[in-house]
C-alpha atoms as a PDB file:
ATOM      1  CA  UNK A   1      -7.718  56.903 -53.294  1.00  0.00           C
ATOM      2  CA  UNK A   2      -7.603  59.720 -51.250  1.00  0.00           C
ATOM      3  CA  UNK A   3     -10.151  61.595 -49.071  1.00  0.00           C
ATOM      4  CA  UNK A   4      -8.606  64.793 -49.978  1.00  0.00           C
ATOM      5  CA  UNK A   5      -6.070  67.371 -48.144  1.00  0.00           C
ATOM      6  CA  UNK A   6      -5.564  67.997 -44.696  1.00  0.00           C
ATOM      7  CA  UNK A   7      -3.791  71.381 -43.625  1.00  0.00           C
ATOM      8  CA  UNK A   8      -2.298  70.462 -40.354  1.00  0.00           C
ATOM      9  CA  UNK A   9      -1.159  73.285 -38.380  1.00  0.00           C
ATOM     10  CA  UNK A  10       0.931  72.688 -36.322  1.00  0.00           C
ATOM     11  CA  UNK A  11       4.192  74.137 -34.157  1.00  0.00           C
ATOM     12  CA  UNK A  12       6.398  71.191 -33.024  1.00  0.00           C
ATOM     13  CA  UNK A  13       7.313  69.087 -35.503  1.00  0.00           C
ATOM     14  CA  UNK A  14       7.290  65.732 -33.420  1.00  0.00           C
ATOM     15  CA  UNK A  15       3.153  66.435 -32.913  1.00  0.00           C
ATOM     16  CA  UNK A  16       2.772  67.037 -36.794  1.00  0.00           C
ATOM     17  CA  UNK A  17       4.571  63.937 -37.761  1.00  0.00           C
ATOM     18  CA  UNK A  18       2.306  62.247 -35.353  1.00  0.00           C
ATOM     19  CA  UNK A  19      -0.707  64.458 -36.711  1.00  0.00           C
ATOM     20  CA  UNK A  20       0.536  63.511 -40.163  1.00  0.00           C
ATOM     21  CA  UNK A  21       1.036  59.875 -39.531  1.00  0.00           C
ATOM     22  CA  UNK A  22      -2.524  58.844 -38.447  1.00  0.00           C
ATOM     23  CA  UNK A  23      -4.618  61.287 -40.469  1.00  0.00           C
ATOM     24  CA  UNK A  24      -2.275  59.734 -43.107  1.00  0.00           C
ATOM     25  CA  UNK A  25      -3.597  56.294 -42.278  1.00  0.00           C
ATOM     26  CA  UNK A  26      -7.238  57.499 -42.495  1.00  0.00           C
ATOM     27  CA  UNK A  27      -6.748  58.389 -46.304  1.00  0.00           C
ATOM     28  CA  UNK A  28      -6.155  61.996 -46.666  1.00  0.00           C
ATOM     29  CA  UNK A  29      -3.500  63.812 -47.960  1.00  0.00           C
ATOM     30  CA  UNK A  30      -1.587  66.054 -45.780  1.00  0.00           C
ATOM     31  CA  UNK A  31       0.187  68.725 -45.792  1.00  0.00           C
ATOM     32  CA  UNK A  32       1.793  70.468 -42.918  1.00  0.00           C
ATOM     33  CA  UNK A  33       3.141  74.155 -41.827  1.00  0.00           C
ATOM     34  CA  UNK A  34       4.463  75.935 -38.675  1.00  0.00           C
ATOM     35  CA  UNK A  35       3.266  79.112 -39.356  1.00  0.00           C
ATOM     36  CA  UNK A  36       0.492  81.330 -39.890  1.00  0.00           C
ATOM     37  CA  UNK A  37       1.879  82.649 -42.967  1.00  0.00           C
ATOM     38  CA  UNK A  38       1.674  79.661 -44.403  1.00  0.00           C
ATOM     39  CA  UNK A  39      -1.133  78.177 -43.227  1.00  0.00           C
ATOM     40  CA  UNK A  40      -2.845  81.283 -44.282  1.00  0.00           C
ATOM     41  CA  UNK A  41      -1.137  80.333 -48.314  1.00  0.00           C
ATOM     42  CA  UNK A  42      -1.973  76.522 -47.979  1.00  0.00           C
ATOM     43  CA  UNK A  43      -5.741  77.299 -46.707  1.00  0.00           C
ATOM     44  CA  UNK A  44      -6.665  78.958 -50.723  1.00  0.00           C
ATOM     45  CA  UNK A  45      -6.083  75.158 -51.610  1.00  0.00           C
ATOM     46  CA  UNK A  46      -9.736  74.575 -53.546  1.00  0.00           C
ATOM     47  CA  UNK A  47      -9.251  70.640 -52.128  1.00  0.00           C
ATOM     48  CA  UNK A  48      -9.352  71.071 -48.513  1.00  0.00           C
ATOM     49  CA  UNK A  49     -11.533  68.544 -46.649  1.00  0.00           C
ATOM     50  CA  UNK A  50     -10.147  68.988 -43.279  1.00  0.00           C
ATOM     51  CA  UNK A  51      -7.957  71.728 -41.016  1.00  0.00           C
ATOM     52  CA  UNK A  52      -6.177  70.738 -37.878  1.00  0.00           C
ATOM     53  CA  UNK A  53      -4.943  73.480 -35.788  1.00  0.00           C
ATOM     54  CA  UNK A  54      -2.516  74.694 -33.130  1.00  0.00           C
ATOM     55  CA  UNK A  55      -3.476  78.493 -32.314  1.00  0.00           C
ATOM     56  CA  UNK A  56      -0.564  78.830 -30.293  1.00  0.00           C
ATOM     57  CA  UNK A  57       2.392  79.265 -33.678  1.00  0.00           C
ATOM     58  CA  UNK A  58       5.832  81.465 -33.692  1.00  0.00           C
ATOM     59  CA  UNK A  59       4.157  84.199 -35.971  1.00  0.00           C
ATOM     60  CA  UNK A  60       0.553  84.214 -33.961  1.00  0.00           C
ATOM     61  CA  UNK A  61      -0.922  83.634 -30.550  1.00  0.00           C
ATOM     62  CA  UNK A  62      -4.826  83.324 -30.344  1.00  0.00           C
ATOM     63  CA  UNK A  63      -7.901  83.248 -32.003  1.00  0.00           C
ATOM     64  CA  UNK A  64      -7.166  85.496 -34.758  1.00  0.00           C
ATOM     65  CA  UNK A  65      -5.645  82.451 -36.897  1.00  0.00           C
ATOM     66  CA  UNK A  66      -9.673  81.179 -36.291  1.00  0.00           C
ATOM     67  CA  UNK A  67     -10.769  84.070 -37.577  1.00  0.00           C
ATOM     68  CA  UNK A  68      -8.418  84.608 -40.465  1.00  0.00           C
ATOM     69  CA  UNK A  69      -8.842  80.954 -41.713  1.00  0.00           C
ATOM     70  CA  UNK A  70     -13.239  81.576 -41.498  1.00  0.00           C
ATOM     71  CA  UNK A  71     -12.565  84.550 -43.985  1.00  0.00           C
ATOM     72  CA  UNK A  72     -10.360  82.232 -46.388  1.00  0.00           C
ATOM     73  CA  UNK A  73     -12.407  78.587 -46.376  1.00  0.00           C
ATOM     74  CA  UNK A  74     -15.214  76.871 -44.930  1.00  0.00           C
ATOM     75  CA  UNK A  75     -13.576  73.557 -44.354  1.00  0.00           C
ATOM     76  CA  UNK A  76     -14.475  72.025 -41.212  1.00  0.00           C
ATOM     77  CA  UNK A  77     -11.650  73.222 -38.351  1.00  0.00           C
ATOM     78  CA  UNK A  78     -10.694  70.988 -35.885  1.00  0.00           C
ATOM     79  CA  UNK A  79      -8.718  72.719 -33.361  1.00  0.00           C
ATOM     80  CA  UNK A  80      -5.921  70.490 -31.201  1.00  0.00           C
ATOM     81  CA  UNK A  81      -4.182  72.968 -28.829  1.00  0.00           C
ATOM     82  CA  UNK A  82      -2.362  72.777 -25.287  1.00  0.00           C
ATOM     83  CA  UNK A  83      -4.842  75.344 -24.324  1.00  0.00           C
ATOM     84  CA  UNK A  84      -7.674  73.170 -22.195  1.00  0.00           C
ATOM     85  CA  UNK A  85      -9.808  75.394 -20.387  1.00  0.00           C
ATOM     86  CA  UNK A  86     -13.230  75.226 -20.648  1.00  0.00           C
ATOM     87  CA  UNK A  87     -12.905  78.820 -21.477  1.00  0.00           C
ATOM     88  CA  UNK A  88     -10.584  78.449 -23.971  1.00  0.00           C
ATOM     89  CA  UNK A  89     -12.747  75.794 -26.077  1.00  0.00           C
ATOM     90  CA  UNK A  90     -15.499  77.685 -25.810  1.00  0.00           C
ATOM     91  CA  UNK A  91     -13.961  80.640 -27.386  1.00  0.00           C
ATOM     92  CA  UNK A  92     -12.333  78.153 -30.153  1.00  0.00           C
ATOM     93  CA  UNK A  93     -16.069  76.676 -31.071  1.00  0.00           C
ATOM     94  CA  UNK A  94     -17.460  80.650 -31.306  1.00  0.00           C
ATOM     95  CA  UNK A  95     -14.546  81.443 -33.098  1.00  0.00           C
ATOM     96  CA  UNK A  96     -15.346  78.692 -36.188  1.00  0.00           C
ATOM     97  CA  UNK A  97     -13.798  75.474 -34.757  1.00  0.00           C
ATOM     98  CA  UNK A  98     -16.183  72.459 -35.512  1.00  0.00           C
ATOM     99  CA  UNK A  99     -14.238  69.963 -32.803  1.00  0.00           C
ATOM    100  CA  UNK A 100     -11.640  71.252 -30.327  1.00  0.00           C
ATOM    101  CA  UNK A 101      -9.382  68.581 -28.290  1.00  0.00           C
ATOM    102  CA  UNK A 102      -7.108  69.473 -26.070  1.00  0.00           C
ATOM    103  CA  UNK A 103      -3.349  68.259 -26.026  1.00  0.00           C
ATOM    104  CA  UNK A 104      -2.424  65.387 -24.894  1.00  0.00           C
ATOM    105  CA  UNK A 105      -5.171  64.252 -26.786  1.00  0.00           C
ATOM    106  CA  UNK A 106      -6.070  60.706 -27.821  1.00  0.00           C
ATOM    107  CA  UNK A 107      -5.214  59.034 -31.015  1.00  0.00           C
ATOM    108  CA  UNK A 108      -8.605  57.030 -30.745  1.00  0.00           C
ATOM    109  CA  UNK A 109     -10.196  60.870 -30.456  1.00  0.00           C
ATOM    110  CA  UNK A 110      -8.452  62.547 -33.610  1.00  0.00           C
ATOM    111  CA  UNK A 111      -9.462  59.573 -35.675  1.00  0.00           C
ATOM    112  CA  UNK A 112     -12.848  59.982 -34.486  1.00  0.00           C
ATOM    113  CA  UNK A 113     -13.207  63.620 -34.780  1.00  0.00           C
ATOM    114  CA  UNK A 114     -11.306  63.401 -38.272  1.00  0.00           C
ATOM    115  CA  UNK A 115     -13.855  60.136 -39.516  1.00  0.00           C
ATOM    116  CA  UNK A 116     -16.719  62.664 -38.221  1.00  0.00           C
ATOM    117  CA  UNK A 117     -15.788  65.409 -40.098  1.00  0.00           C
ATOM    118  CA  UNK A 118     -14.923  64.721 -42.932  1.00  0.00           C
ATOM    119  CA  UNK A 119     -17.442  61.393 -43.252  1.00  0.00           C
ATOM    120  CA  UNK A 120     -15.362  58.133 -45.999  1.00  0.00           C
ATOM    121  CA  UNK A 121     -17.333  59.090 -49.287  1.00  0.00           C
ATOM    122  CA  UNK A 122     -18.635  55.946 -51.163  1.00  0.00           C
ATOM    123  CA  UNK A 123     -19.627  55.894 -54.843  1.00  0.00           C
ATOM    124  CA  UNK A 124     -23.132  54.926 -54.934  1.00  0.00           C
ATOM    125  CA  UNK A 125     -22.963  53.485 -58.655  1.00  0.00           C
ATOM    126  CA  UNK A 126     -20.705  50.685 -57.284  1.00  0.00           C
ATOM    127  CA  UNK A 127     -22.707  49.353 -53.982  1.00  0.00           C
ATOM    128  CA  UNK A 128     -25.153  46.837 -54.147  1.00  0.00           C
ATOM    129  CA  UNK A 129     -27.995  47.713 -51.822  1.00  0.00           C
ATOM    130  CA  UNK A 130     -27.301  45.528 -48.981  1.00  0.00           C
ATOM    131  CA  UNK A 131     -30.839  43.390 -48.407  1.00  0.00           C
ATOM    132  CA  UNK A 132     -32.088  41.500 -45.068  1.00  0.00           C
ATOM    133  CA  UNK A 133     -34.630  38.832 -45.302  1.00  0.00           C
ATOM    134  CA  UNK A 134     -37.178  39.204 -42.660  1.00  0.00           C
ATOM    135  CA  UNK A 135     -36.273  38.213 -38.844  1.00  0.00           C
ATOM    136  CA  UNK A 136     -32.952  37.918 -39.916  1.00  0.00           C
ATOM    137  CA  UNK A 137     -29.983  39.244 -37.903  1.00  0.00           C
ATOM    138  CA  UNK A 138     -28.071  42.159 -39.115  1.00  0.00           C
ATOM    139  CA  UNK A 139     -24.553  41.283 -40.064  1.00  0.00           C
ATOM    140  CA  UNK A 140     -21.366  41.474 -37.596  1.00  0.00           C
ATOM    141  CA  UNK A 141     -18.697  44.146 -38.299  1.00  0.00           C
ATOM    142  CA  UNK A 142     -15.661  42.761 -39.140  1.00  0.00           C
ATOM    143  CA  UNK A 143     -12.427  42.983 -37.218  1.00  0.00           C
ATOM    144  CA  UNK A 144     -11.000  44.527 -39.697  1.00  0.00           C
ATOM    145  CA  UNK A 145     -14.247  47.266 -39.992  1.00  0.00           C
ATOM    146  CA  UNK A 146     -13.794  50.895 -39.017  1.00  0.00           C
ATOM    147  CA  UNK A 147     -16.285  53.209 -37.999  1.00  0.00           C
ATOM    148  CA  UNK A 148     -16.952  56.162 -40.445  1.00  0.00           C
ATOM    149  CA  UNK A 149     -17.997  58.461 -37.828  1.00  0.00           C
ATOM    150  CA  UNK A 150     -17.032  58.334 -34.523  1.00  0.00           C
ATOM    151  CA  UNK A 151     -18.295  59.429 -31.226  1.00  0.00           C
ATOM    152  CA  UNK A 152     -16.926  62.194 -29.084  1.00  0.00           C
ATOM    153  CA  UNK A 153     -15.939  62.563 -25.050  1.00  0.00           C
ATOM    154  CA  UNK A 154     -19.353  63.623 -23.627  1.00  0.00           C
ATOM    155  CA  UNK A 155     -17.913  66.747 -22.578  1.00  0.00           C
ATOM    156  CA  UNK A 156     -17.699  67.638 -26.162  1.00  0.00           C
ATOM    157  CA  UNK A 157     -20.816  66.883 -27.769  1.00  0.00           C
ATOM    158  CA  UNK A 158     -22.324  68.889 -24.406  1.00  0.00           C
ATOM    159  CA  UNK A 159     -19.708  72.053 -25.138  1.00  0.00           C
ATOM    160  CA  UNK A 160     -22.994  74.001 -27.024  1.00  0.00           C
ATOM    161  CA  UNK A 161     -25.366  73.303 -23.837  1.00  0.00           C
ATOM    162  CA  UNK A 162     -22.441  74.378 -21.313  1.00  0.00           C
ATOM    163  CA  UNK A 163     -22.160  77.740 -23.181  1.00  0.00           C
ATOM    164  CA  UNK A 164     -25.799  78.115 -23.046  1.00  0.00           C
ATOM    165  CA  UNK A 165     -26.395  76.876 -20.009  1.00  0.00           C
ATOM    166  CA  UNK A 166     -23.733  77.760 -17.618  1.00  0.00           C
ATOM    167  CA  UNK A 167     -23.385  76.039 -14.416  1.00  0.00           C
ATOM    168  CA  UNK A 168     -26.104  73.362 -15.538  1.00  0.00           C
ATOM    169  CA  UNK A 169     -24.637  69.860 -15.469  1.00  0.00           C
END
């Protein structure tokens, strides 16, 4: 089953395949474009769960893609762009972005930004309540468990302090 569409956004086509490939993995449906014209078509989709993005495209450079996309859809942004200055995310979160990582990112960090997004939905009507009798130890994870949220590179989960507290550590 999936956990709905992805709109990846993406300019080389080796990056979206790779993009594709593990977002893929993590159950959604993707679907990917080069453009801004097209990602501005693809984002009226009433099923998006999740939009990766590469502001830097053939048909647009910048934030204005941000923008555009804010005035089309709510669904939670996560930017992945070559641009990595500290200026540059900053301006990505105040433009709409919920997560920005900066190329080369990690694989390990687009699952985890992807997993905290866009959280694995579970039916409620078909879960037992799981019970623990007192002094009992909690269960182990699996090996074969995944996390459904992830955590972030420090830097990231600080980005909000940093732009309102510039030059504290």
């Amino acid at each position: 089953m999936s956990r709905g569409i992805c709109l990846v956004i993406e300019n080389d086509e080796d990056i979206a395949g790779l993009i594709t490939l593990i977002l893929t993995q993590e159950g959604f449906e993707v679907r990917a474009v080069r453009t801004r014209a097209a990602a501005l078509r693809q984002a009226r989709e009433p099923n998006l769960v999740l939009i990766t993005l590469e502001t830097i495209l053939p048909d647009n450079d910048g934030l204005n893609i941000v923008r555009d996309l804010r005035d089309l859809t709510q669904t939670p942004l996560l930017m992945l762009t070559g641009r990595a200055s500290t200026a540059d995310q900053l301006n990505g979160l105040a433009a709409g972005a919920a997560i920005y990582l900066a190329k080369p990112f990690r694989l390990k960090d687009l699952r985890s930004a992807a997993n905290e997004l866009c959280p694995t939905r579970v039916d409620s009507t078909s879960v037992a309540p799981i019970r623990r009798n007192a002094g009992e130890r909690p269960a182990s994870k699996s090996a074969s468990s995944r996390p459904v949220s992830g955590t972030l590179p420090f830097e990231l989960r600080r980005m909000p302090v940093y732009a309102r507290e510039p030059g504290k550590p």
